[in-house]
Protein backbone atom coordinates (compact mmCIF):
# COMPACT_ATOMS: atom_id res chain seq x y z
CA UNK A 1 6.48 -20.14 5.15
CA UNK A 2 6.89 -16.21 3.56
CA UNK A 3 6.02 -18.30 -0.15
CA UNK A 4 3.27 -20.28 1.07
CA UNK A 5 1.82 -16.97 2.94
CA UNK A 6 2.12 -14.91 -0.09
CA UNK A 7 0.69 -17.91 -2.99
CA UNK A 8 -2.34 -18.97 -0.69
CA UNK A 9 -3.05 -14.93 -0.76
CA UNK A 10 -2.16 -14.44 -4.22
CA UNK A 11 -4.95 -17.37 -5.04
CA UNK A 12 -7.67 -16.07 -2.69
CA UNK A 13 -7.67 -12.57 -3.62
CA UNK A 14 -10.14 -12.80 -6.91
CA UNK A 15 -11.86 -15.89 -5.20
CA UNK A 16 -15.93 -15.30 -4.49
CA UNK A 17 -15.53 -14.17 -0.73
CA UNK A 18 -12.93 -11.45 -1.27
CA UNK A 19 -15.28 -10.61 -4.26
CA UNK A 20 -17.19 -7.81 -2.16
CA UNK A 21 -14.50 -6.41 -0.46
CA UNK A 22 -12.12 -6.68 -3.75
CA UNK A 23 -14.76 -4.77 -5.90
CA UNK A 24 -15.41 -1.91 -2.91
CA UNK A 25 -11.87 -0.93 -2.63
CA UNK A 26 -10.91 -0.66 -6.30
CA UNK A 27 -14.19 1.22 -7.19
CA UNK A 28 -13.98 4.17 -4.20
CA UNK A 29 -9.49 3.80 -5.31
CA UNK A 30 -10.41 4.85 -9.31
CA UNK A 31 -12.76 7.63 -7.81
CA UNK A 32 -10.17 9.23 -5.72
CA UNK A 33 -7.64 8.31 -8.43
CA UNK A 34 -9.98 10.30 -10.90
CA UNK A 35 -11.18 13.00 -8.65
CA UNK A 36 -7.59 13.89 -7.90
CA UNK A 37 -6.61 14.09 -11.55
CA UNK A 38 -9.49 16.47 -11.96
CA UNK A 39 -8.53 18.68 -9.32
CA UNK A 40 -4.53 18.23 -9.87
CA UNK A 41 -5.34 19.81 -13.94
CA UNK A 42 -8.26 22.20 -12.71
CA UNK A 43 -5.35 23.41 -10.17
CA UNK A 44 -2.83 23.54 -13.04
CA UNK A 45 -4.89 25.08 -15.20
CA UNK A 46 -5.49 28.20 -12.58
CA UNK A 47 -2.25 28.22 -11.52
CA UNK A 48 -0.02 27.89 -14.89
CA UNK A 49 -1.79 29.54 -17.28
CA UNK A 50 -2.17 33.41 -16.34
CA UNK A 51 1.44 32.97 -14.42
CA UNK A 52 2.43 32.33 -18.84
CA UNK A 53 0.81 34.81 -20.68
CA UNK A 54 1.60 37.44 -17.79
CA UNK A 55 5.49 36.19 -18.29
CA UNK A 56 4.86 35.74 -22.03
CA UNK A 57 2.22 37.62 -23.70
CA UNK A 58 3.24 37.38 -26.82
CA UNK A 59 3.76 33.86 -26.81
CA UNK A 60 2.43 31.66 -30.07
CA UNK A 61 -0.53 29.27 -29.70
CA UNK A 62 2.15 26.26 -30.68
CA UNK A 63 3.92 27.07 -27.26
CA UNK A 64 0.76 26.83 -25.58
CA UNK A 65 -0.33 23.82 -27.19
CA UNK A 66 3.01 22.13 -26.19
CA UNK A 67 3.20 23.53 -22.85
CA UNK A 68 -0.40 21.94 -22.42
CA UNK A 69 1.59 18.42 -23.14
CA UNK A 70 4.23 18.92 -20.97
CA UNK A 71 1.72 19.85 -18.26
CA UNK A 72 -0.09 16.37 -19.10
CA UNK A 73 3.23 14.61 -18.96
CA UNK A 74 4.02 16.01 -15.26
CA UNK A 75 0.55 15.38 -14.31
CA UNK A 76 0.80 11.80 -15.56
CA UNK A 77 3.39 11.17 -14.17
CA UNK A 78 2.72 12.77 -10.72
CA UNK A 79 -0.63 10.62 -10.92
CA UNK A 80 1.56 7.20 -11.41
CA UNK A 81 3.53 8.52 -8.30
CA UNK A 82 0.33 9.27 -6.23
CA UNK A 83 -1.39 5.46 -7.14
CA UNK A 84 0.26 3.85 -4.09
CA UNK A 85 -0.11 6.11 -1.58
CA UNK A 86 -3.98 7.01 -2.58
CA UNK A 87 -4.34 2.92 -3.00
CA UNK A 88 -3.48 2.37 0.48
CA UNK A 89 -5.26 5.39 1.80
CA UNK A 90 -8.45 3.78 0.23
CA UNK A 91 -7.19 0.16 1.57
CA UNK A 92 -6.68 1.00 4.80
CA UNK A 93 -10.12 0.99 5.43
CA UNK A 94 -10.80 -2.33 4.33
CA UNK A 95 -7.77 -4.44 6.08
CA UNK A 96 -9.94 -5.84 8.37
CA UNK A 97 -12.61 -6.66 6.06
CA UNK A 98 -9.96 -8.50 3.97
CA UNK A 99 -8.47 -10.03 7.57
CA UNK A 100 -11.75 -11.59 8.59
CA UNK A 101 -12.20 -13.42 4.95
CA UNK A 102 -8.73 -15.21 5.56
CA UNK A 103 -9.35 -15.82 8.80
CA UNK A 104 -13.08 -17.60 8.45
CA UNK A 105 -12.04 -19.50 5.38
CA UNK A 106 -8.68 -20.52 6.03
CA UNK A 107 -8.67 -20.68 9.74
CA UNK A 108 -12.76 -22.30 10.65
CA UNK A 109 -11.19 -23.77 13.96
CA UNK A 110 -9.57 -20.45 15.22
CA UNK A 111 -10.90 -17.31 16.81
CA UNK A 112 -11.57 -14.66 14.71
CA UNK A 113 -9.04 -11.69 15.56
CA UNK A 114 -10.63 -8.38 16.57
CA UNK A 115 -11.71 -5.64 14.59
CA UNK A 116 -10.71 -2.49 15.08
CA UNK A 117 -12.68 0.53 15.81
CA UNK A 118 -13.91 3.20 13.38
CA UNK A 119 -11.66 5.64 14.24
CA UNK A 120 -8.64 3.39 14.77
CA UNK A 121 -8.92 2.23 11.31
CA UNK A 122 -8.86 5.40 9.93
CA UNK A 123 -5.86 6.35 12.20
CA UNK A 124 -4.11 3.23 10.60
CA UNK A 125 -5.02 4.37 6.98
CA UNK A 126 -3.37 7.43 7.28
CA UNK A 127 -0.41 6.18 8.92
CA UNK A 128 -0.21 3.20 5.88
CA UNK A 129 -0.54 6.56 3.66
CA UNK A 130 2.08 8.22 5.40
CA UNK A 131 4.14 5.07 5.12
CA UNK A 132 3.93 4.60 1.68
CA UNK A 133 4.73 8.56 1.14
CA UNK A 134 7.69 8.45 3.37
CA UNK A 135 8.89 5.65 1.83
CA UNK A 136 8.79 6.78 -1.68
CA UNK A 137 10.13 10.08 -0.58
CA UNK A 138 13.10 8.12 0.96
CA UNK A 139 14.12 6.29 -1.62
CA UNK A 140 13.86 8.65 -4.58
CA UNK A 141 16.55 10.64 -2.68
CA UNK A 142 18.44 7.45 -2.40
CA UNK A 143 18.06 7.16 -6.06
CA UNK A 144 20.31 9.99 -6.33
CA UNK A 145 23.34 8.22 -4.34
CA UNK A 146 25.09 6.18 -6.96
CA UNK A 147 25.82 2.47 -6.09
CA UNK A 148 21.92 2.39 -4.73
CA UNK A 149 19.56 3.05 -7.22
CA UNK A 150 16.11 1.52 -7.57
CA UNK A 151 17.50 -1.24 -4.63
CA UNK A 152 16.64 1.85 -2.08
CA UNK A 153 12.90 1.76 -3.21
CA UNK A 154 12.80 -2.32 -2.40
CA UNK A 155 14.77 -1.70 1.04
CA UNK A 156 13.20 1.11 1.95
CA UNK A 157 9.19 -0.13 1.31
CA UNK A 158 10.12 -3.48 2.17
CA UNK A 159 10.94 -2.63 5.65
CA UNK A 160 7.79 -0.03 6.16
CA UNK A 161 5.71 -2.30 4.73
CA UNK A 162 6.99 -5.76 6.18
CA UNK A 163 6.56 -4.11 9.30
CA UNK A 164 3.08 -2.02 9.52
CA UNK A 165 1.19 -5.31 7.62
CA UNK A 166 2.60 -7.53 9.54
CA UNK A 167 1.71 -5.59 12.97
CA UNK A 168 -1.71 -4.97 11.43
CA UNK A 169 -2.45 -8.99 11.32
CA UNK A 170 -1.22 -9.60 14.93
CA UNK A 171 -2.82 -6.77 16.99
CA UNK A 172 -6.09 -8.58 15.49
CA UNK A 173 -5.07 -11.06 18.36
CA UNK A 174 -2.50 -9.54 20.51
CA UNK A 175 -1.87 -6.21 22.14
CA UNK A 176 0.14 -3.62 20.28
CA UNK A 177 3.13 -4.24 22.38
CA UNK A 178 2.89 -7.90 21.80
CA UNK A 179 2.68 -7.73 18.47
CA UNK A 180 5.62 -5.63 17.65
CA UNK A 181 8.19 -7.98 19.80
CA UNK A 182 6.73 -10.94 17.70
CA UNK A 183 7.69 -9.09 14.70
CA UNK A 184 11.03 -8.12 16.22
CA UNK A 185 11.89 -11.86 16.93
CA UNK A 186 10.58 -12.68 13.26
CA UNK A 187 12.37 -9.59 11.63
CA UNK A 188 14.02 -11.24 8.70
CA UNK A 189 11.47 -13.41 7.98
CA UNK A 190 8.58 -10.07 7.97
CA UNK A 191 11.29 -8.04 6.21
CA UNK A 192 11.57 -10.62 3.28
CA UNK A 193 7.59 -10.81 2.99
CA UNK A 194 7.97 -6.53 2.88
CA UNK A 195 10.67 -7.04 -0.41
CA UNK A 196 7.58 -9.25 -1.48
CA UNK A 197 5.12 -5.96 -1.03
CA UNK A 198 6.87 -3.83 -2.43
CA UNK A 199 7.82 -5.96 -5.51
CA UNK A 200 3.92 -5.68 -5.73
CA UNK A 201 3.69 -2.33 -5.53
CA UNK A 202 5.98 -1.56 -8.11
CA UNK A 203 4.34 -3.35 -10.72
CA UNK A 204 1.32 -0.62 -12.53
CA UNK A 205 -2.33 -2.21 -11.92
CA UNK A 206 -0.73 -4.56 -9.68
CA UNK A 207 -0.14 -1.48 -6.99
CA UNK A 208 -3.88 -1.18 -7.08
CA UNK A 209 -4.73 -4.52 -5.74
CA UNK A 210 -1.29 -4.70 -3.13
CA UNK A 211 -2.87 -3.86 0.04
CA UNK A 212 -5.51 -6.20 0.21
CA UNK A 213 -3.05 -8.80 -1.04
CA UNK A 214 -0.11 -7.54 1.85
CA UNK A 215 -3.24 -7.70 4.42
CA UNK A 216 -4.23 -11.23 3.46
CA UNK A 217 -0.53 -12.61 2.97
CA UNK A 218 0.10 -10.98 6.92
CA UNK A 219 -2.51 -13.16 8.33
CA UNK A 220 -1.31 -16.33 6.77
CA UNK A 221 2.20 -15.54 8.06
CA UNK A 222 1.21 -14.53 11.28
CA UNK A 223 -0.70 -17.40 11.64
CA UNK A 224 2.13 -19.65 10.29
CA UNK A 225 4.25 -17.88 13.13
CA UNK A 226 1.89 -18.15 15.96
CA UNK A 227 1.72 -22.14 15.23
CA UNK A 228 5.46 -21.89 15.47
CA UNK A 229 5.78 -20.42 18.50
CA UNK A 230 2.77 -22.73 19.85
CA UNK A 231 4.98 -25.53 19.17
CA UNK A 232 8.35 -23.89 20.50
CA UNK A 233 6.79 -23.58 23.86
CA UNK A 234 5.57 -26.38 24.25
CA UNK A 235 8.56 -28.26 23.45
C-alpha cells in the first residue's frame, strides 16, 4: 500500500497534468531561493565587514579575500539548510492544486475532496514551514547525542511529515478531528510513508520537488486507507 502510494506518485509527478502546477512551484521556490541568497550576502556584507576592519584595521587584503570565502562557505551552506524549509513554504500553497490532479485522474468515480480556503492554505504553509524547521532543528541537536546520528533526522521528519501530509489529504474529505484519528489508527503505516519523505528530502534537487510528491503520495494512501476501512465496515 505505502510502495504503491509513493511509485504511482513518483510516476505522475513530471506527467502533463502536474506539468502546470510542477513548473509554478519550482519557478516562485528558485526566486525565493535566490532572493534570499541576495539578501543573506547583502546582510553579511553590512554586517561583517566594518565589524573587521574596526577589530582589524590593519588587516592584509589576503585575509579579506579569504574571509570573503569563508563567508561564501557559511552562506552556502546555510542556503542548503534553508532549501527545505523555503521549498515547503513555497509548496504549501500548491497542495491542493497537486491534490485535485491525483484525485481527477486517478480517482474519475470519486468526489473531489475540498479545497481549502485562501487563508487556510497559507496558515498550513507556514505550519509545513515551521514543521520542517522544527524538525531540522530537532535533529541536528540529536546529531550531537552519540549512538543517534543522522537516524534522528529520518525519525524526527518522518514523523512531522508522515503526519501533517497525511492529515492534509484527509481533511480534503473529512473534518479535522476525523482525520487525525484515521491517522492515529494508521500510525505505523503514515509514519513509514514520513521515513519515505524525508528520505526525499534529504536528497539535493530532490528536496525541491518533495512536497508536491509527499502531497500526491498522501492522497493515494489515504485513498488506499479509506477503501480499507470501506471494506472493514462492511464486513
Amino acid at each position: 500500500m505505502i510502495f504503491d502510494a509513493a511509485r504511482t506518485a513518483a510516476l505522475e509527478l513530471f506527467s502533463p497534468p502536474f506539468r502546470a502546477v510542477f513548473i509554478k512551484t519550482l519557478g516562485l521556490t528558485l526566486l525565493a531561493l535566490v532572493a534570499l541568497w541576495f539578501g543573506l550576502t547583502s546582510l553579511v556584507e553590512w554586517l561583517a565587514l566594518p565589524w573587521l576592519h574596526t577589530l582589524l584595521p590593519g588587516v592584509p587584503s589576503w585575509a579579506g579575500w579569504l574571509g570573503g570565502i569563508i563567508a561564501a562557505i557559511a552562506l552556502a551552506f546555510g542556503m542548503a539548510l534553508l532549501v527545505a524549509p523555503v521549498t515547503a513554504a513555497v509548496a504549501g500553497l500548491f497542495l491542493d492544486d497537486v491534490a485535485e490532479v491525483v484525485e481527477r485522474t486517478d480517482y474519475p468515480r470519486d468526489p473531489v475532496g475540498r479545497a481549502m480556503p485562501a487563508l487556510r492554505s497559507l496558515v498550513l504553509a507556514i505550519k509545513f514551514l515551521g514543521v520542517v524547521i522544527l524538525g531540522n532543528i530537532v535533529a541536528l541537536l540529536l546529531l550531537l547525542v552519540p549512538g543517534i546520528n543522522i537516524a534522528a533526522f529520518f525519525v524526527v521528519n518522518g514523523y512531522l511529515l508522515g503526519r501533517e501530509f497525511f492529515e492534509f489529504a484527509a481533511m480534503r474529505f473529512r473534518p479535522e478531528e476525523e482525520a487525525r484519528a484515521l491517522r492515529g489508527r494508521y500510525a505505523g503505516t503514515v509514519f513509514v510513508a514520513g521515513l519515505i519523505i524525508s528520505a526525499c528530502l534529504a536528497v539535493p534537487l530532490l528536496n525541491l520537488v518533495t512536497p508536491l510528491f509527499a502531497a500526491a503520495m498522501m492522497v493515494h494512501l489515504h485513498k488506499a486507507i479509506s477503501a480499507r476501512e470501506t471494506a472493514r465496515s462492511r464486513g
